[in-house]
N, C-alpha and C. Protein backbone atom coordinates (compact mmCIF):
# COMPACT_ATOMS: atom_id res chain seq x y z
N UNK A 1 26.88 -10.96 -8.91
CA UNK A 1 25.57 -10.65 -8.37
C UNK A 1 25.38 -9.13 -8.42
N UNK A 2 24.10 -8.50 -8.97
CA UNK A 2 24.16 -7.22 -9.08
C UNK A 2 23.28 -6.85 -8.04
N UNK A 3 23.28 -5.44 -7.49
CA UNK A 3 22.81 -4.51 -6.73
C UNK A 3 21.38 -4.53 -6.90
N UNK A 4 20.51 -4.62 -5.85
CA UNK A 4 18.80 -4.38 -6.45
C UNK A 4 18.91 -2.62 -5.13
N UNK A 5 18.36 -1.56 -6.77
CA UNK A 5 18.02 -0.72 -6.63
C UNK A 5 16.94 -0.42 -4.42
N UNK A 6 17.06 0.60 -3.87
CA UNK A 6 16.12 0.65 -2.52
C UNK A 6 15.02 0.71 -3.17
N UNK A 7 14.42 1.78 -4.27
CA UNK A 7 12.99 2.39 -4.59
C UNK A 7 12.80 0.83 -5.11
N UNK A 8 13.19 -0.14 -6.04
CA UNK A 8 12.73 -1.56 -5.99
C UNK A 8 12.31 -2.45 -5.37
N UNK A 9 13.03 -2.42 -3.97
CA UNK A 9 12.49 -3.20 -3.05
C UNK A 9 11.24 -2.71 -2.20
N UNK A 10 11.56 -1.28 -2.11
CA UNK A 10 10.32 -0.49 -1.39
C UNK A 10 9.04 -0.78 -2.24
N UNK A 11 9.07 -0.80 -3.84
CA UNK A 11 8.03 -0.90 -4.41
C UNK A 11 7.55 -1.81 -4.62
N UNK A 12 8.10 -3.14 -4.69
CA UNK A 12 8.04 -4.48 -4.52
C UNK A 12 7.27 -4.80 -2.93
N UNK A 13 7.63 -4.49 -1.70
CA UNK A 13 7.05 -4.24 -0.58
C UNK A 13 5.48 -3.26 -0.80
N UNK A 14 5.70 -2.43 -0.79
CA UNK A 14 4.38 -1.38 -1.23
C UNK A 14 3.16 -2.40 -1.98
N UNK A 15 3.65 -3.03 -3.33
CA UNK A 15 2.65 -3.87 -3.90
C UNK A 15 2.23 -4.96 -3.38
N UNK A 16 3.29 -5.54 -2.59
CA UNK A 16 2.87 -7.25 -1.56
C UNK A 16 1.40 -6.52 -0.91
N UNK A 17 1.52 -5.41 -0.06
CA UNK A 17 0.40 -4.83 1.18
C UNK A 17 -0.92 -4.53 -0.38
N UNK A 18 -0.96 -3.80 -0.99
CA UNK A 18 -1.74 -3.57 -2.02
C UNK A 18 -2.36 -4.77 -2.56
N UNK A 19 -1.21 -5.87 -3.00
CA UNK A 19 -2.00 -7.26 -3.53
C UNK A 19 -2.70 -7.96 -2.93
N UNK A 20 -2.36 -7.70 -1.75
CA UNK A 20 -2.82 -8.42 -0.17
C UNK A 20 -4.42 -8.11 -0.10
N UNK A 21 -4.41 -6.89 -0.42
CA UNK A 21 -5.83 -6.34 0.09
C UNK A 21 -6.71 -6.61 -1.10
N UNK A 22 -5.98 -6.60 -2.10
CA UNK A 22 -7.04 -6.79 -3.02
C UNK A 22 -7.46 -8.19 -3.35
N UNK A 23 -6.52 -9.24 -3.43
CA UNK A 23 -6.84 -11.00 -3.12
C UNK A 23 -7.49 -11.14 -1.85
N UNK A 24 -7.82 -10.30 -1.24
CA UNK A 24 -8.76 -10.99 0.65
C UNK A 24 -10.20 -9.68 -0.22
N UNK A 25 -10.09 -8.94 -1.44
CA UNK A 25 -11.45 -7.84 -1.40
C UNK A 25 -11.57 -6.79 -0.46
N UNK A 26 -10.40 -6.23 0.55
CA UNK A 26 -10.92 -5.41 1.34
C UNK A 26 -10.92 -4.12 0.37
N UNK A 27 -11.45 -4.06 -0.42
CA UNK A 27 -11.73 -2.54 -1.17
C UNK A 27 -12.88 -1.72 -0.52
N UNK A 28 -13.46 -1.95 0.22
CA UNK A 28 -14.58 -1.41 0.64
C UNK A 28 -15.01 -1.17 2.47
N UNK A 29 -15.45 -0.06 3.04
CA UNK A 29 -15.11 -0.39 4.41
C UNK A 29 -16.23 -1.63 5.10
N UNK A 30 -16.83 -1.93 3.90
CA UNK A 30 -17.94 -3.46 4.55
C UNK A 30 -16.91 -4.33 4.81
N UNK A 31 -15.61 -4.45 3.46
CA UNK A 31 -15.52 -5.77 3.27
C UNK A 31 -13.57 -5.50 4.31
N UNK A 32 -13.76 -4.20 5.01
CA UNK A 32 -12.09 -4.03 5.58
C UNK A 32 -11.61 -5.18 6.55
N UNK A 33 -10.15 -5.36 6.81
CA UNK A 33 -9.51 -6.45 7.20
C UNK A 33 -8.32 -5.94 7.86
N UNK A 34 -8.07 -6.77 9.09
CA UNK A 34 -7.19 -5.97 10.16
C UNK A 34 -5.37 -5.97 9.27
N UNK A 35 -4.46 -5.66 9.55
CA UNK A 35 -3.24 -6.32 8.80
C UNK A 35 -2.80 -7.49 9.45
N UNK A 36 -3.16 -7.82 10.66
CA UNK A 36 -3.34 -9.10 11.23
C UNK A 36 -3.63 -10.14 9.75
N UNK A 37 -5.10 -10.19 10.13
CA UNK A 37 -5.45 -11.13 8.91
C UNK A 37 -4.95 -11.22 7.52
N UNK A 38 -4.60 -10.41 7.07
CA UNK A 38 -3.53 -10.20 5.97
C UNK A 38 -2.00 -10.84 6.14
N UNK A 39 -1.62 -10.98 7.38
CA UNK A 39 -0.01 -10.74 7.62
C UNK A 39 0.66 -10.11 6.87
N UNK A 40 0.03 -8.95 7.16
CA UNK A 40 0.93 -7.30 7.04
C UNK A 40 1.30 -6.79 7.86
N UNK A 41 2.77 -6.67 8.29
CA UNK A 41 3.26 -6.03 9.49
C UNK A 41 2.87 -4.32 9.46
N UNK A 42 2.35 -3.36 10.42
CA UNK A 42 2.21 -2.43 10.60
C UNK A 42 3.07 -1.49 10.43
N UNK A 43 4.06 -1.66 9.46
CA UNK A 43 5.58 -0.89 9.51
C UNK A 43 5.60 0.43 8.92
N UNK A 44 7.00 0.98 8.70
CA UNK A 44 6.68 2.04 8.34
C UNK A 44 6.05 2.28 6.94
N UNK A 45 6.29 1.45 6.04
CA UNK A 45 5.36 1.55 4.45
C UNK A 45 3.86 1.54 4.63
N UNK A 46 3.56 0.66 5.35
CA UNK A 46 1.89 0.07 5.97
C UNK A 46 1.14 2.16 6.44
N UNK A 47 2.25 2.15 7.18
CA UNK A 47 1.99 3.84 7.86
C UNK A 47 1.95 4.82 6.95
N UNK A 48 2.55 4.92 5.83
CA UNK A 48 2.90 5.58 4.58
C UNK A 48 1.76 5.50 3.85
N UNK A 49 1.29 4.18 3.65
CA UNK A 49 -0.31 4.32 2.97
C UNK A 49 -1.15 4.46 3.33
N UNK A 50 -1.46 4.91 4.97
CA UNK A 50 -2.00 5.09 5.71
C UNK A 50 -2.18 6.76 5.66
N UNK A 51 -0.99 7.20 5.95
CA UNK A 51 -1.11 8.44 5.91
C UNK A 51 -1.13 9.35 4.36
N UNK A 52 -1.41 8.47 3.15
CA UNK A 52 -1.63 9.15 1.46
C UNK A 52 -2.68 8.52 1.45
N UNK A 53 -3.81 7.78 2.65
CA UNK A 53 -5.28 7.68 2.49
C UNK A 53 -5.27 6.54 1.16
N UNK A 54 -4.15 5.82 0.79
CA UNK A 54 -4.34 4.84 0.14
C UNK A 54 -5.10 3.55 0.72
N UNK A 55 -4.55 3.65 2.02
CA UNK A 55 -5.18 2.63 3.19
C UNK A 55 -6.12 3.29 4.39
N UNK A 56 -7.52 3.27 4.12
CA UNK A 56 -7.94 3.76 4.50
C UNK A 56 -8.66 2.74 6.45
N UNK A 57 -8.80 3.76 7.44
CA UNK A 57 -8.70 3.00 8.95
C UNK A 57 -10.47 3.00 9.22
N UNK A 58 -11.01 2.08 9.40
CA UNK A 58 -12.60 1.87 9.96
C UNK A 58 -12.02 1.79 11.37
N UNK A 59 -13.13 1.33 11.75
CA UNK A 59 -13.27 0.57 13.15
C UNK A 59 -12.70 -0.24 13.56
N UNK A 60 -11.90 -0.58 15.03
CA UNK A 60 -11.40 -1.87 15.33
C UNK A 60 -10.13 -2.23 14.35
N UNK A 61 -9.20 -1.24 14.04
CA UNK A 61 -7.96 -1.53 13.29
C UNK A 61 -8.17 -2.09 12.00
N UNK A 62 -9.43 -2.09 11.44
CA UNK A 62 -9.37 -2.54 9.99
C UNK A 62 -9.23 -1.82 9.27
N UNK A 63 -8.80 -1.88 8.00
CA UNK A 63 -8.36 -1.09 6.36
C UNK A 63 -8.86 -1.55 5.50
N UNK A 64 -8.80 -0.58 4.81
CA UNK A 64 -9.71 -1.21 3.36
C UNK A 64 -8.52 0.01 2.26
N UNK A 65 -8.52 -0.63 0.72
CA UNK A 65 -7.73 -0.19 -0.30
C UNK A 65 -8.59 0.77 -0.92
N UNK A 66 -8.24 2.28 -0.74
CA UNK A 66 -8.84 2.92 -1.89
C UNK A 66 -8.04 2.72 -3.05
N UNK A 67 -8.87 2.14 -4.12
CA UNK A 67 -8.05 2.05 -5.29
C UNK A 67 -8.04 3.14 -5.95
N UNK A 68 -9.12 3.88 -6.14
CA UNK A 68 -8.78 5.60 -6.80
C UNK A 68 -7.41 6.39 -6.40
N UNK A 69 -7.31 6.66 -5.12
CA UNK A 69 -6.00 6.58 -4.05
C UNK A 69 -5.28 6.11 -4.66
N UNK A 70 -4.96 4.86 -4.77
CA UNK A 70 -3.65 4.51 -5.00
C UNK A 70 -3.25 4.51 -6.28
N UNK A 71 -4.21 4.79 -7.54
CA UNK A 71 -3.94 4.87 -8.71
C UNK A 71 -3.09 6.23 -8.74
N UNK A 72 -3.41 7.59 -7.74
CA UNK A 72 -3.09 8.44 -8.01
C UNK A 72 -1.80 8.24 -7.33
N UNK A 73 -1.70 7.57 -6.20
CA UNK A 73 -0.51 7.45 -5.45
C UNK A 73 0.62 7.01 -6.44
N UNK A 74 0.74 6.10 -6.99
CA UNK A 74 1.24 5.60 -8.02
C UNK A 74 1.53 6.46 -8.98
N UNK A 75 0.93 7.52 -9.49
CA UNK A 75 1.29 8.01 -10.90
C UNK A 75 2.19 9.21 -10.31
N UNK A 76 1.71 9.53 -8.79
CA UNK A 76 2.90 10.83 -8.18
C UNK A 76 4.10 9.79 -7.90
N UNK A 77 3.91 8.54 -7.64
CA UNK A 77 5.89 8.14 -7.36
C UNK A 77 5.98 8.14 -8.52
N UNK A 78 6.03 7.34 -9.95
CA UNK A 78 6.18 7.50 -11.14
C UNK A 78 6.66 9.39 -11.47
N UNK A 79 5.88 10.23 -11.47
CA UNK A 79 5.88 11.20 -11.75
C UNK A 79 7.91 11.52 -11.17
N UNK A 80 7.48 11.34 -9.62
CA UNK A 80 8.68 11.82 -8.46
C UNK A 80 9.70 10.88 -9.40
N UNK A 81 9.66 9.77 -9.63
CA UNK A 81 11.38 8.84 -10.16
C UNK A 81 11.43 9.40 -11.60
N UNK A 82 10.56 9.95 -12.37
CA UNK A 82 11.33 10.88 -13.61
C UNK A 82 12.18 11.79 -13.57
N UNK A 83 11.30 12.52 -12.55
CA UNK A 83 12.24 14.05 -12.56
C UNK A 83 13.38 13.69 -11.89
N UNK A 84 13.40 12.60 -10.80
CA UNK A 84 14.73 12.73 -10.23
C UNK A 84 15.87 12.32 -10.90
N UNK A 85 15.28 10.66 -12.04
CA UNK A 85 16.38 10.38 -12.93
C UNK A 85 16.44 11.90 -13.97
């Protein structure tokens, strides 16, 4: 049985909350959704996209996905796992 890489599982996690939002449509703050309704635990990754404005906070604990955001979010971890390998 081989080793699964941390940045794999983290990114694997990271995309569940991302896929989440985008199969329920919360892209928009009309259409935002608590992580309740999602069953997305509030953890520390949830907080992480929270605080790179990938997951953006309305009213009443709802979020909505900036996807511009996270395209860029995405190309800086990409960017960050080159230089480090």
């Amino acid at each position: 049985m081989t080793a699964v890489p941390a940045g794999a599982i983290i990114s694997g996690k990271i995309n569940r909350i991302i896929r989440q939002f985008e199969l329920a449509g919360a892209t928009s703050a009309k259409n935002a959704k608590t992580a309740e309704e999602l069953n997305i635990r509030k953890g520390f990754l949830f907080q992480r996209l929270v605080s790179q404005h990938v997951l953006i906070g309305v009213s009443q604990n709802r979020y909505f996905l900036n996807q511009a955001n996270f395209i860029n979010y995405r190309a800086n971890r990409r960017k960050r796992i080159l230089i480090f390998l």
